[in-house]
N, C-alpha and C. Protein backbone atom coordinates (compact mmCIF):
# COMPACT_ATOMS: atom_id res chain seq x y z
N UNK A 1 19.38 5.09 49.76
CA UNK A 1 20.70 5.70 49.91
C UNK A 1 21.67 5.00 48.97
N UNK A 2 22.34 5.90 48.03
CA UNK A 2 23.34 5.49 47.17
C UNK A 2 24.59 5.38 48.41
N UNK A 3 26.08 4.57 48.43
CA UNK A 3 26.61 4.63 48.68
C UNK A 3 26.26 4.45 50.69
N UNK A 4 25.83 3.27 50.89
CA UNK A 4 25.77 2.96 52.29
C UNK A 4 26.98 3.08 52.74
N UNK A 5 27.76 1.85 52.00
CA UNK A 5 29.47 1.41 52.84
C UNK A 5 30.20 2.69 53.46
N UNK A 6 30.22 4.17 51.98
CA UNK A 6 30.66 5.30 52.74
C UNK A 6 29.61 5.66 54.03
N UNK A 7 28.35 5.72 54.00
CA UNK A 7 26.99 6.35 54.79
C UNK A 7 27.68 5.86 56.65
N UNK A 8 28.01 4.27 56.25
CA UNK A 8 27.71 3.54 57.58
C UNK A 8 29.22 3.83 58.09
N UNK A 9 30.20 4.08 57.57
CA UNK A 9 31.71 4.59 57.89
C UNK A 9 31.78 6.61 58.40
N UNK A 10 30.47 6.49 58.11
CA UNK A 10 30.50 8.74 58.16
C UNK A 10 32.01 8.88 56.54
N UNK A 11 31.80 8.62 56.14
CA UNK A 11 32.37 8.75 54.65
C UNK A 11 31.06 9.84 53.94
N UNK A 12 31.26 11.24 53.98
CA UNK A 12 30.57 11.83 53.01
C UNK A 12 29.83 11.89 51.87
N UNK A 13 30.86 10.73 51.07
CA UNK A 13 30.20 11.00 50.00
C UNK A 13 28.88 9.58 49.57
N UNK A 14 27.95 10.28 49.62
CA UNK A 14 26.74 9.09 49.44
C UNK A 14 25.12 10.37 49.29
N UNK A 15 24.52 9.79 48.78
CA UNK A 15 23.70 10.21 48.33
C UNK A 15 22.02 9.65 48.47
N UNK A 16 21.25 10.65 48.71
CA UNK A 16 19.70 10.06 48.77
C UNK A 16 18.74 10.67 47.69
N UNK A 17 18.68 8.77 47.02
CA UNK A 17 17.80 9.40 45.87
C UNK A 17 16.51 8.90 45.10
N UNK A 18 16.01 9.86 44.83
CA UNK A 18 14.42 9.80 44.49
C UNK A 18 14.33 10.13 42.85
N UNK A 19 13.67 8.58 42.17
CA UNK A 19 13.04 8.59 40.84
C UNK A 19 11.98 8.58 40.26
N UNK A 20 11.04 9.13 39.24
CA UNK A 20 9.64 8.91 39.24
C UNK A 20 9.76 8.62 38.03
N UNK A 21 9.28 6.83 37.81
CA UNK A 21 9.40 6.10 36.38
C UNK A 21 7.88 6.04 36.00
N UNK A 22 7.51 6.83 34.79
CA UNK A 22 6.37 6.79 34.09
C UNK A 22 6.38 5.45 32.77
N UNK A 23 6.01 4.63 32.57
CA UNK A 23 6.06 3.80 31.51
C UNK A 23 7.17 3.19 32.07
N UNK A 24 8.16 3.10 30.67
CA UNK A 24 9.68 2.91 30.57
C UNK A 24 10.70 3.98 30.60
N UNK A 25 10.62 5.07 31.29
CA UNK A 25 11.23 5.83 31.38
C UNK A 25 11.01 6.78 32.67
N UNK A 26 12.76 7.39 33.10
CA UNK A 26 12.45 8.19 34.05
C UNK A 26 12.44 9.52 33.86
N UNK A 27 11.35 9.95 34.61
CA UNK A 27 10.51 11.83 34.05
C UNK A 27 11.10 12.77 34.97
N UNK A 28 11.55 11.77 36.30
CA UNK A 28 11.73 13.22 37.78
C UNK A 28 12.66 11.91 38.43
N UNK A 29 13.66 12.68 38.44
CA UNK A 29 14.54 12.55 39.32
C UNK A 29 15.60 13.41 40.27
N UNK A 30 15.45 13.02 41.29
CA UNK A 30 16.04 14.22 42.59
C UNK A 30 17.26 13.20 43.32
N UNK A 31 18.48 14.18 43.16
CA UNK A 31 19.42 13.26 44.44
C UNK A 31 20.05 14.45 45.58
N UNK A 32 20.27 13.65 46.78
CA UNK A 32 20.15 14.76 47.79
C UNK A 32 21.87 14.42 48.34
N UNK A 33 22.94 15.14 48.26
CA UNK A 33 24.24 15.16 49.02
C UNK A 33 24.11 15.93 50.20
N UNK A 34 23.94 15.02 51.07
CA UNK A 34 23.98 15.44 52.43
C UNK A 34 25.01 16.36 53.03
N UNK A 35 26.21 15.96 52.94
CA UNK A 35 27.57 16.74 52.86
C UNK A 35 28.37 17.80 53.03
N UNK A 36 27.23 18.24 51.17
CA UNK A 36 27.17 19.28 50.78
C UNK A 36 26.50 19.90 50.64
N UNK A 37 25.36 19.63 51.01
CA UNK A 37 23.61 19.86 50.72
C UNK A 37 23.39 20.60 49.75
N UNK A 38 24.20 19.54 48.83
CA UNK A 38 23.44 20.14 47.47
C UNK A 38 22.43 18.76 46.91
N UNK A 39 21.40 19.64 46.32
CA UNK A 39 19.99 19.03 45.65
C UNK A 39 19.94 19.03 44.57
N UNK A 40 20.01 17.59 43.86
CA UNK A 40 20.04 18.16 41.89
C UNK A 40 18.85 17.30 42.07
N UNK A 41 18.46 17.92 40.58
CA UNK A 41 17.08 17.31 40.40
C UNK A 41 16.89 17.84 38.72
N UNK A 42 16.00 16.89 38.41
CA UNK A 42 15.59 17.26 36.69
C UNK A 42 13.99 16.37 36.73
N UNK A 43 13.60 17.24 35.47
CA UNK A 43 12.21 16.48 35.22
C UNK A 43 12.38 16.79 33.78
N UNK A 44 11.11 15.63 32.81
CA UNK A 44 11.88 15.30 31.82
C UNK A 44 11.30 16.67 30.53
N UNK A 45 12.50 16.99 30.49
CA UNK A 45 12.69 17.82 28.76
C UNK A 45 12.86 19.77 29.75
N UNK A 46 12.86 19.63 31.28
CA UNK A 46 12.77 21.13 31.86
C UNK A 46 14.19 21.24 32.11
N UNK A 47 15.56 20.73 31.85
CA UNK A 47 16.89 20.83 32.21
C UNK A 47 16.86 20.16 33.76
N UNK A 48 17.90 20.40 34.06
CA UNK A 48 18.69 19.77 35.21
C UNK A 48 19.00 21.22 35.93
N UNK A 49 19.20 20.75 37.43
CA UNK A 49 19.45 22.23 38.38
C UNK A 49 20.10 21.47 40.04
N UNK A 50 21.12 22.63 40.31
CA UNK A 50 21.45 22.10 41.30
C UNK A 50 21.05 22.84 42.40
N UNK A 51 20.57 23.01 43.21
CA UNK A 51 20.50 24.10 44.01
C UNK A 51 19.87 25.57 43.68
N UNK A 52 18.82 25.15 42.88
CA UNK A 52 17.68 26.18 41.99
C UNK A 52 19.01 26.60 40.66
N UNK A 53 20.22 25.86 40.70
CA UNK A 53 20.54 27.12 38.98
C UNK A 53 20.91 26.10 38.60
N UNK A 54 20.63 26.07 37.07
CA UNK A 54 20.31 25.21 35.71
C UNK A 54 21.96 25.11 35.96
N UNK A 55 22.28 23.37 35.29
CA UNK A 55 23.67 22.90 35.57
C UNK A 55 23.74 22.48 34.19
N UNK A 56 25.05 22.08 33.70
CA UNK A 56 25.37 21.78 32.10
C UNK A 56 26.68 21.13 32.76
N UNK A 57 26.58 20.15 31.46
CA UNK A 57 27.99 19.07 31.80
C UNK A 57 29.15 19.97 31.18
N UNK A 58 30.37 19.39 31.48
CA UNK A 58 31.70 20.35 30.55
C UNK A 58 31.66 20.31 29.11
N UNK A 59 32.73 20.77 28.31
CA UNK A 59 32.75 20.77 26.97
C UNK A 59 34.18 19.88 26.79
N UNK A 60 34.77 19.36 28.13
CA UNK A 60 36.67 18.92 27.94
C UNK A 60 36.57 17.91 27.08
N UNK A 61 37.14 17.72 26.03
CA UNK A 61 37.39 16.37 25.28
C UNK A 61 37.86 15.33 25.88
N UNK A 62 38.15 14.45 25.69
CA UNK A 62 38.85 12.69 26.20
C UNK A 62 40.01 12.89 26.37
N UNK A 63 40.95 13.43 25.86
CA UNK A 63 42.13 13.48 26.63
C UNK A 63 42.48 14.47 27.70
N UNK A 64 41.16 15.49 27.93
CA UNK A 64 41.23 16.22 29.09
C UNK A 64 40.05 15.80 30.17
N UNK A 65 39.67 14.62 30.02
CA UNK A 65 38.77 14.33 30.69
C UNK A 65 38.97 13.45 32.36
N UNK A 66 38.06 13.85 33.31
CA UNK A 66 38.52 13.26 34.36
C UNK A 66 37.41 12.00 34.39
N UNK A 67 37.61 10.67 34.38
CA UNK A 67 36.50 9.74 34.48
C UNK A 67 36.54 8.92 36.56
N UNK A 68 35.31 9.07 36.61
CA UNK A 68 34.93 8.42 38.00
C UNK A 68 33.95 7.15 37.45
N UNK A 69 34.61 6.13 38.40
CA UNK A 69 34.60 4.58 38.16
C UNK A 69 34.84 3.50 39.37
N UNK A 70 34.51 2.54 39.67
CA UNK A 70 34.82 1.92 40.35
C UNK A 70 34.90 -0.01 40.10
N UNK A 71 35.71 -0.13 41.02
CA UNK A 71 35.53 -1.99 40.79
C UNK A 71 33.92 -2.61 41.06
N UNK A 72 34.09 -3.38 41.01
CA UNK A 72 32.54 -4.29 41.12
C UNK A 72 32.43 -4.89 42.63
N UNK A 73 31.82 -3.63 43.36
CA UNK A 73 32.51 -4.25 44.67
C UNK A 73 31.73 -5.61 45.16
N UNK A 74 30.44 -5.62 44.86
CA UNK A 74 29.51 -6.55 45.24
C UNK A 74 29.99 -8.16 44.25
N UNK A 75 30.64 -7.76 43.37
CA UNK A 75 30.75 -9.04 42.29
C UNK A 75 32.47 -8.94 42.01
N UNK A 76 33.45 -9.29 43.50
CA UNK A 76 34.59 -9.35 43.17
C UNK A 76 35.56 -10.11 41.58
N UNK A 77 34.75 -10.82 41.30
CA UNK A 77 35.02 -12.12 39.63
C UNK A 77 35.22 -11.11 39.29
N UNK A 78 34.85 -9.82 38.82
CA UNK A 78 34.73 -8.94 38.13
C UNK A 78 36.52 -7.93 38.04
N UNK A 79 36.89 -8.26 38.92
CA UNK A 79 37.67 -7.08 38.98
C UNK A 79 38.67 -6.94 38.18
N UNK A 80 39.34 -7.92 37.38
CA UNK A 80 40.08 -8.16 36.54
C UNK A 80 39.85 -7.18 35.43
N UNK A 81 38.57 -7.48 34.63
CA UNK A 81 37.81 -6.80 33.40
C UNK A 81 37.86 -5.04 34.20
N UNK A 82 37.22 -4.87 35.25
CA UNK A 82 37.21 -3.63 35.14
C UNK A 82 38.61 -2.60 35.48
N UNK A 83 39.30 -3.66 36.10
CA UNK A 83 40.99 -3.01 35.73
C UNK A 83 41.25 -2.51 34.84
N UNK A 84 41.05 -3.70 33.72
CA UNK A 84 41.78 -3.71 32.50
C UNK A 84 40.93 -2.21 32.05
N UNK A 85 40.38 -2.11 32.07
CA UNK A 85 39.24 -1.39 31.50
C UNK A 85 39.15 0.41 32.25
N UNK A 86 39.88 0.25 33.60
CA UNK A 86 40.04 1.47 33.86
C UNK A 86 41.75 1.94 33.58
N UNK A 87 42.36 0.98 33.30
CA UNK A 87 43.72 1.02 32.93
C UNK A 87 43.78 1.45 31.76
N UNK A 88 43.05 1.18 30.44
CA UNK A 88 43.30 1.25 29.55
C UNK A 88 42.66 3.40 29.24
N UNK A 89 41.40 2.97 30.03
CA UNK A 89 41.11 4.59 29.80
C UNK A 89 41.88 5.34 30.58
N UNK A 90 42.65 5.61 31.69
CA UNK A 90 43.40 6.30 32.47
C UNK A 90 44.59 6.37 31.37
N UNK A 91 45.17 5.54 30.38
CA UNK A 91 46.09 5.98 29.51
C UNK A 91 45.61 7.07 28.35
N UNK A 92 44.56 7.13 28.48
CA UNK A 92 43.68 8.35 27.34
C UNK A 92 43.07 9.17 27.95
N UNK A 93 42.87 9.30 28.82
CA UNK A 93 41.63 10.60 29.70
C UNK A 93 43.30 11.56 30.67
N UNK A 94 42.67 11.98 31.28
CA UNK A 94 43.87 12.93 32.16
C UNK A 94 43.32 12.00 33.41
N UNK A 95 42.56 11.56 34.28
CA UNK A 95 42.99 11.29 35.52
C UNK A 95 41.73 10.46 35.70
N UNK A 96 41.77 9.37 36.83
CA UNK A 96 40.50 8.92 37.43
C UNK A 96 40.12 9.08 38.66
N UNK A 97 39.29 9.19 39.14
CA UNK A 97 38.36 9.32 40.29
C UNK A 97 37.81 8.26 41.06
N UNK A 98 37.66 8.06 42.22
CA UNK A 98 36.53 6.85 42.86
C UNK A 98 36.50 7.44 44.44
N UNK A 99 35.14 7.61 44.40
CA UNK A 99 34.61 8.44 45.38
C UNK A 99 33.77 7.48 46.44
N UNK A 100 33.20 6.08 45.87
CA UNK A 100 32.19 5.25 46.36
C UNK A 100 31.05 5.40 45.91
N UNK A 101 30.56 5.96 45.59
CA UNK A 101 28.96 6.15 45.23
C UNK A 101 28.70 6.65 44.13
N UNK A 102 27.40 5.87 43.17
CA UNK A 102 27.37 6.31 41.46
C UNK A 102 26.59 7.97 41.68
N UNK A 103 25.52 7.94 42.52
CA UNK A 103 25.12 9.10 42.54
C UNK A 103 25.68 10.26 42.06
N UNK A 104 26.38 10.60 43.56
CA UNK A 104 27.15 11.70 43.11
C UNK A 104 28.48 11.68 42.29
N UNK A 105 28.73 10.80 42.16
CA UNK A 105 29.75 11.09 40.84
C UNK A 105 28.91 11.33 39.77
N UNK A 106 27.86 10.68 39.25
CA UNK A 106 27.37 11.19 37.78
C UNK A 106 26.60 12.45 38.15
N UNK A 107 26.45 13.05 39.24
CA UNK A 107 26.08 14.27 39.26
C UNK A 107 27.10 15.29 39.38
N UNK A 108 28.38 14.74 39.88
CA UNK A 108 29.37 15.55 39.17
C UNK A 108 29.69 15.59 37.99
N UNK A 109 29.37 14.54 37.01
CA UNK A 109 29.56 14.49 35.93
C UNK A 109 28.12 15.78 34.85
N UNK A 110 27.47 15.82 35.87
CA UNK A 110 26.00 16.89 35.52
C UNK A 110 26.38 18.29 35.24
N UNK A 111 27.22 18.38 36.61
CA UNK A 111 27.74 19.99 37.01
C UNK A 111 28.81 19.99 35.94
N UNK A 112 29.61 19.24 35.55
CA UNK A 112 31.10 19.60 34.54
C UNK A 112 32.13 19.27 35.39
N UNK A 113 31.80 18.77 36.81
CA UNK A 113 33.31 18.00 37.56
C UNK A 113 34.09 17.09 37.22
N UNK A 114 33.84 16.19 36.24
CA UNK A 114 34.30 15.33 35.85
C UNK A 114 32.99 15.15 34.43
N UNK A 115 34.30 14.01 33.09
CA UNK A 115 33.60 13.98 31.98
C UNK A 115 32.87 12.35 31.66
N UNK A 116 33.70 11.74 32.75
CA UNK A 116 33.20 10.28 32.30
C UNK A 116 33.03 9.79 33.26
N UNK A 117 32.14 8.25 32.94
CA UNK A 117 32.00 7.63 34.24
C UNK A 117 31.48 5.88 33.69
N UNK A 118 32.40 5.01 34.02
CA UNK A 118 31.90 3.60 33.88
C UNK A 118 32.06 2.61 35.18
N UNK A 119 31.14 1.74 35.36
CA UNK A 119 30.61 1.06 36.29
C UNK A 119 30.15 -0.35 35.90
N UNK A 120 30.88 -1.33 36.00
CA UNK A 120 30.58 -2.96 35.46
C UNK A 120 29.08 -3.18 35.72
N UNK A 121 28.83 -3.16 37.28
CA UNK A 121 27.22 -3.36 37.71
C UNK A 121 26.66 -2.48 38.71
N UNK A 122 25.78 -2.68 38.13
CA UNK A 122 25.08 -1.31 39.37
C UNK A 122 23.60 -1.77 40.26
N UNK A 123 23.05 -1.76 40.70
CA UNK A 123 21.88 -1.55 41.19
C UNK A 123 20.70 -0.57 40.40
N UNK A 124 19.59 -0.73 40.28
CA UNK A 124 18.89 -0.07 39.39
C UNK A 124 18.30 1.34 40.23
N UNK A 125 18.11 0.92 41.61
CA UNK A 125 18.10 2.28 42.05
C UNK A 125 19.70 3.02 42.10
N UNK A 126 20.83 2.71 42.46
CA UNK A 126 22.17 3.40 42.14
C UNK A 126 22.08 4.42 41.18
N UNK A 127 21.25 4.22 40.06
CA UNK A 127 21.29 5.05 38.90
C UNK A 127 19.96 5.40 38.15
N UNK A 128 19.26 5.55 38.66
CA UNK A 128 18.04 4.96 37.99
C UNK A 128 17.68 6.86 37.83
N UNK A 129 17.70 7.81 39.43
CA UNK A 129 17.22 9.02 39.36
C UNK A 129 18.15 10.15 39.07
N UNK A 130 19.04 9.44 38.96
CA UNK A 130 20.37 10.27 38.24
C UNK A 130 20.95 10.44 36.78
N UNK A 131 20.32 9.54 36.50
CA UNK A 131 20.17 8.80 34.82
C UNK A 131 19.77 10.26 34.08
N UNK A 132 18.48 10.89 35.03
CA UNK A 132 17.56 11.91 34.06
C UNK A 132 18.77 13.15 33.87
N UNK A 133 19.04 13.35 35.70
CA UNK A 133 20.15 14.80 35.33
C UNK A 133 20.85 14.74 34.64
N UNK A 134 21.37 14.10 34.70
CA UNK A 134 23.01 13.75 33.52
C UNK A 134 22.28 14.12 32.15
N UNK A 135 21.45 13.17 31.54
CA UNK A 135 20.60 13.78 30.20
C UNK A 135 19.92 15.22 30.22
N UNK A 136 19.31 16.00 31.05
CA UNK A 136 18.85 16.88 31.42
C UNK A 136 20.17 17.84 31.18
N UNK A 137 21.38 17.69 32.03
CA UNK A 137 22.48 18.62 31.90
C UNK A 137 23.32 18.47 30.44
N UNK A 138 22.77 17.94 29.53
CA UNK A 138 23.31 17.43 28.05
C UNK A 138 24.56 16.42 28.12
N UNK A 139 24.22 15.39 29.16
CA UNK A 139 25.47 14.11 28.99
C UNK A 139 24.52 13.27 28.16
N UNK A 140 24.96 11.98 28.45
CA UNK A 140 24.99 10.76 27.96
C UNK A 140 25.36 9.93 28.55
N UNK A 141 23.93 8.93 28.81
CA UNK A 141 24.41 7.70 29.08
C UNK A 141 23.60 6.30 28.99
N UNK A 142 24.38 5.54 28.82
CA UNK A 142 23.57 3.86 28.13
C UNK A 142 24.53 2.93 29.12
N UNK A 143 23.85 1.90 28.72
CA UNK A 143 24.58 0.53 29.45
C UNK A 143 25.90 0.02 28.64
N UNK A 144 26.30 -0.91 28.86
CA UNK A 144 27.63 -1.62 28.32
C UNK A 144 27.84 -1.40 27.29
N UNK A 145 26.74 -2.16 26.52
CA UNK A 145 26.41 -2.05 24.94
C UNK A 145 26.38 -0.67 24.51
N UNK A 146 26.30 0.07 25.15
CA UNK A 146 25.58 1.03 24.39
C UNK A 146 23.91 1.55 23.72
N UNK A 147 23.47 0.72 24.76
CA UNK A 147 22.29 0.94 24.41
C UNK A 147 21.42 1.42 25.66
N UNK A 148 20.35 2.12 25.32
CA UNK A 148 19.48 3.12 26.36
C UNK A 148 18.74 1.89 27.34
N UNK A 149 18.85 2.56 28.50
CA UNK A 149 18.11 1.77 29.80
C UNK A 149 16.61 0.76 29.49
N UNK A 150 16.23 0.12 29.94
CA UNK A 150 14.90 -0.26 30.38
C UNK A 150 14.78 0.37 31.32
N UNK A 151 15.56 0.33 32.46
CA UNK A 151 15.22 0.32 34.11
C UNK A 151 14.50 -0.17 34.82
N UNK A 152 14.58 -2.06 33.64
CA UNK A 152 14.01 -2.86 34.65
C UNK A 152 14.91 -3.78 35.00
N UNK A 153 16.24 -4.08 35.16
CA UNK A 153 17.15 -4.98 35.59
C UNK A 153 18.76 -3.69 35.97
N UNK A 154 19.49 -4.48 37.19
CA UNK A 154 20.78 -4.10 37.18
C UNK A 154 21.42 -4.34 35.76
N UNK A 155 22.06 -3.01 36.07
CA UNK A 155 23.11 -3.11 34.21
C UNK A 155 24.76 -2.17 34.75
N UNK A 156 25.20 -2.27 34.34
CA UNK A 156 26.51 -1.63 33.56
C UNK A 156 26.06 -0.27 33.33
N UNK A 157 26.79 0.71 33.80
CA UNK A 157 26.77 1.94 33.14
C UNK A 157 28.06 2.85 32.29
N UNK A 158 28.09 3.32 31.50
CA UNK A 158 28.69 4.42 30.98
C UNK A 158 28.18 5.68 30.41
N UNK A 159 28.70 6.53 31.08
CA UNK A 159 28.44 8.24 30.98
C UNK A 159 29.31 9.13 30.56
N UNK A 160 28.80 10.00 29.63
CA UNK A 160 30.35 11.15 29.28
C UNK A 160 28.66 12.66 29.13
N UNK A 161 30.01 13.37 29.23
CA UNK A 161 29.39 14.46 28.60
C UNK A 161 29.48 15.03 27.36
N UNK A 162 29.61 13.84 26.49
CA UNK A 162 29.35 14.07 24.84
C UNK A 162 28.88 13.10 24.37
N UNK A 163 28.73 12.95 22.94
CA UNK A 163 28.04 11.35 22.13
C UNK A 163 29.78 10.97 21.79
N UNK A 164 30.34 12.03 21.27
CA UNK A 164 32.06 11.79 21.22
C UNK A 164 32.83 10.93 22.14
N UNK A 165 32.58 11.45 23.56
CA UNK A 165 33.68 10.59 24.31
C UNK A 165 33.17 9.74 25.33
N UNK A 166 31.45 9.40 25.33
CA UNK A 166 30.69 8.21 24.75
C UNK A 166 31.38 6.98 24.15
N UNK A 167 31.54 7.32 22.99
CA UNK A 167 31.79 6.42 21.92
C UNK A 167 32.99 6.15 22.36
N UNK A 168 34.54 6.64 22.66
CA UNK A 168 35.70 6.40 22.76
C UNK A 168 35.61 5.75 23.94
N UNK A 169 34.43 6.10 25.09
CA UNK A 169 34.22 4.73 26.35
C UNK A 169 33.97 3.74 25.95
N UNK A 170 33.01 3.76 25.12
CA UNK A 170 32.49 2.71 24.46
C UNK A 170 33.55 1.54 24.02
N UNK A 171 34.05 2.00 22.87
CA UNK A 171 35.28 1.25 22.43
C UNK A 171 36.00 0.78 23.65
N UNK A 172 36.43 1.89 23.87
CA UNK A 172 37.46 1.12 25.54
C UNK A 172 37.15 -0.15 26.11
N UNK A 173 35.58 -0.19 26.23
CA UNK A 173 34.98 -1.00 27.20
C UNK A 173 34.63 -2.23 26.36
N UNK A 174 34.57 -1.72 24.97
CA UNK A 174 34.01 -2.97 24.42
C UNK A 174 35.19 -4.09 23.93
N UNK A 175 36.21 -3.58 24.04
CA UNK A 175 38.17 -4.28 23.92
C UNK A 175 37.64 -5.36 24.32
N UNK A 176 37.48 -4.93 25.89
CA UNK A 176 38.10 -5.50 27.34
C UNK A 176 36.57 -6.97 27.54
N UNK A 177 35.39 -6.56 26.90
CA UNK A 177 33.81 -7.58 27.52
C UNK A 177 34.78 -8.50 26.52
């Protein structure tokens, strides 16, 4: 279960999710919103789908973009950097989001609900089966650096639904490390 703290409060939004890592990479991944009972799921190179119909991220650029993000709740030291860091993009995007749980936010980020999404640390299951939809629905996403997963250690995430406003996270984030 993504997002216990909401789960164990009856807070909606949290998510149950299932990854299937072949090698170094994930091929099938399914997350389940209880909620809303909606089911996304992707396997690798067949698209992304929510509820049996094929999903695609938005087309909004960075200054119309909504980004979902949160502090480092498990690693309070942290919170400073990711202020700065959601402060600085909330002056360039149109609005931010924080829902509790990476799941379904980067699966809103799948559907076109939102365009961005950064996260100091994560858990490797947090993101691990959600990783595929987001790529599956034509986003993007890498760790801090900018560089593509192992998915063998907790990392940092950032997600957009372009290589464009990607890169302008990127920068943002890379100010502030």
């Amino acid at each position: 279960i993504d997002g216990t703290s909401n789960y164990s409060r009856c807070i909606d939004q949290y998510a149950i999710c299932v990854g299937l890592k072949k090698e170094n990479e994930i091929v099938m991944g399914v997350v389940y919103i209880p909620a809303t009972d909606e089911l996304y799921y992707a396997e690798k190179n067949k698209g992304a789908f929510m509820n049996g119909k094929q999903i695609y991220v938005s087309q909004r650029i960075f200054q119309d973009s909504i980004m979902c993000t949160a502090l480092s709740v498990y690693h309070k030291d942290y919170a400073d950097i990711c202020s700065r860091i959601i402060t600085d993009t909330f002056q360039q995007c149109n609005d931010i989001r924080r829902f509790g749980a990476c799941a379904p936010e980067l699966c809103y980020l799948a559907i076109g609900r939102c365009e961005l999404y950064f996260e100091y640390l994560l858990s490797l299951w947090d993101f691990s089966a959600v990783s595929l939809i987001v790529t599956e629905a034509g986003g993007v996403i890498t760790d801090l650096e900018g560089h593509k997963f192992t998915f063998e250690k907790h990392s940092g995430i950032l997600a957009a639904n372009n290589q464009d406003n990607l890169n302008q996270l990127l920068g943002i984030v890379q100010k502030h490390l």
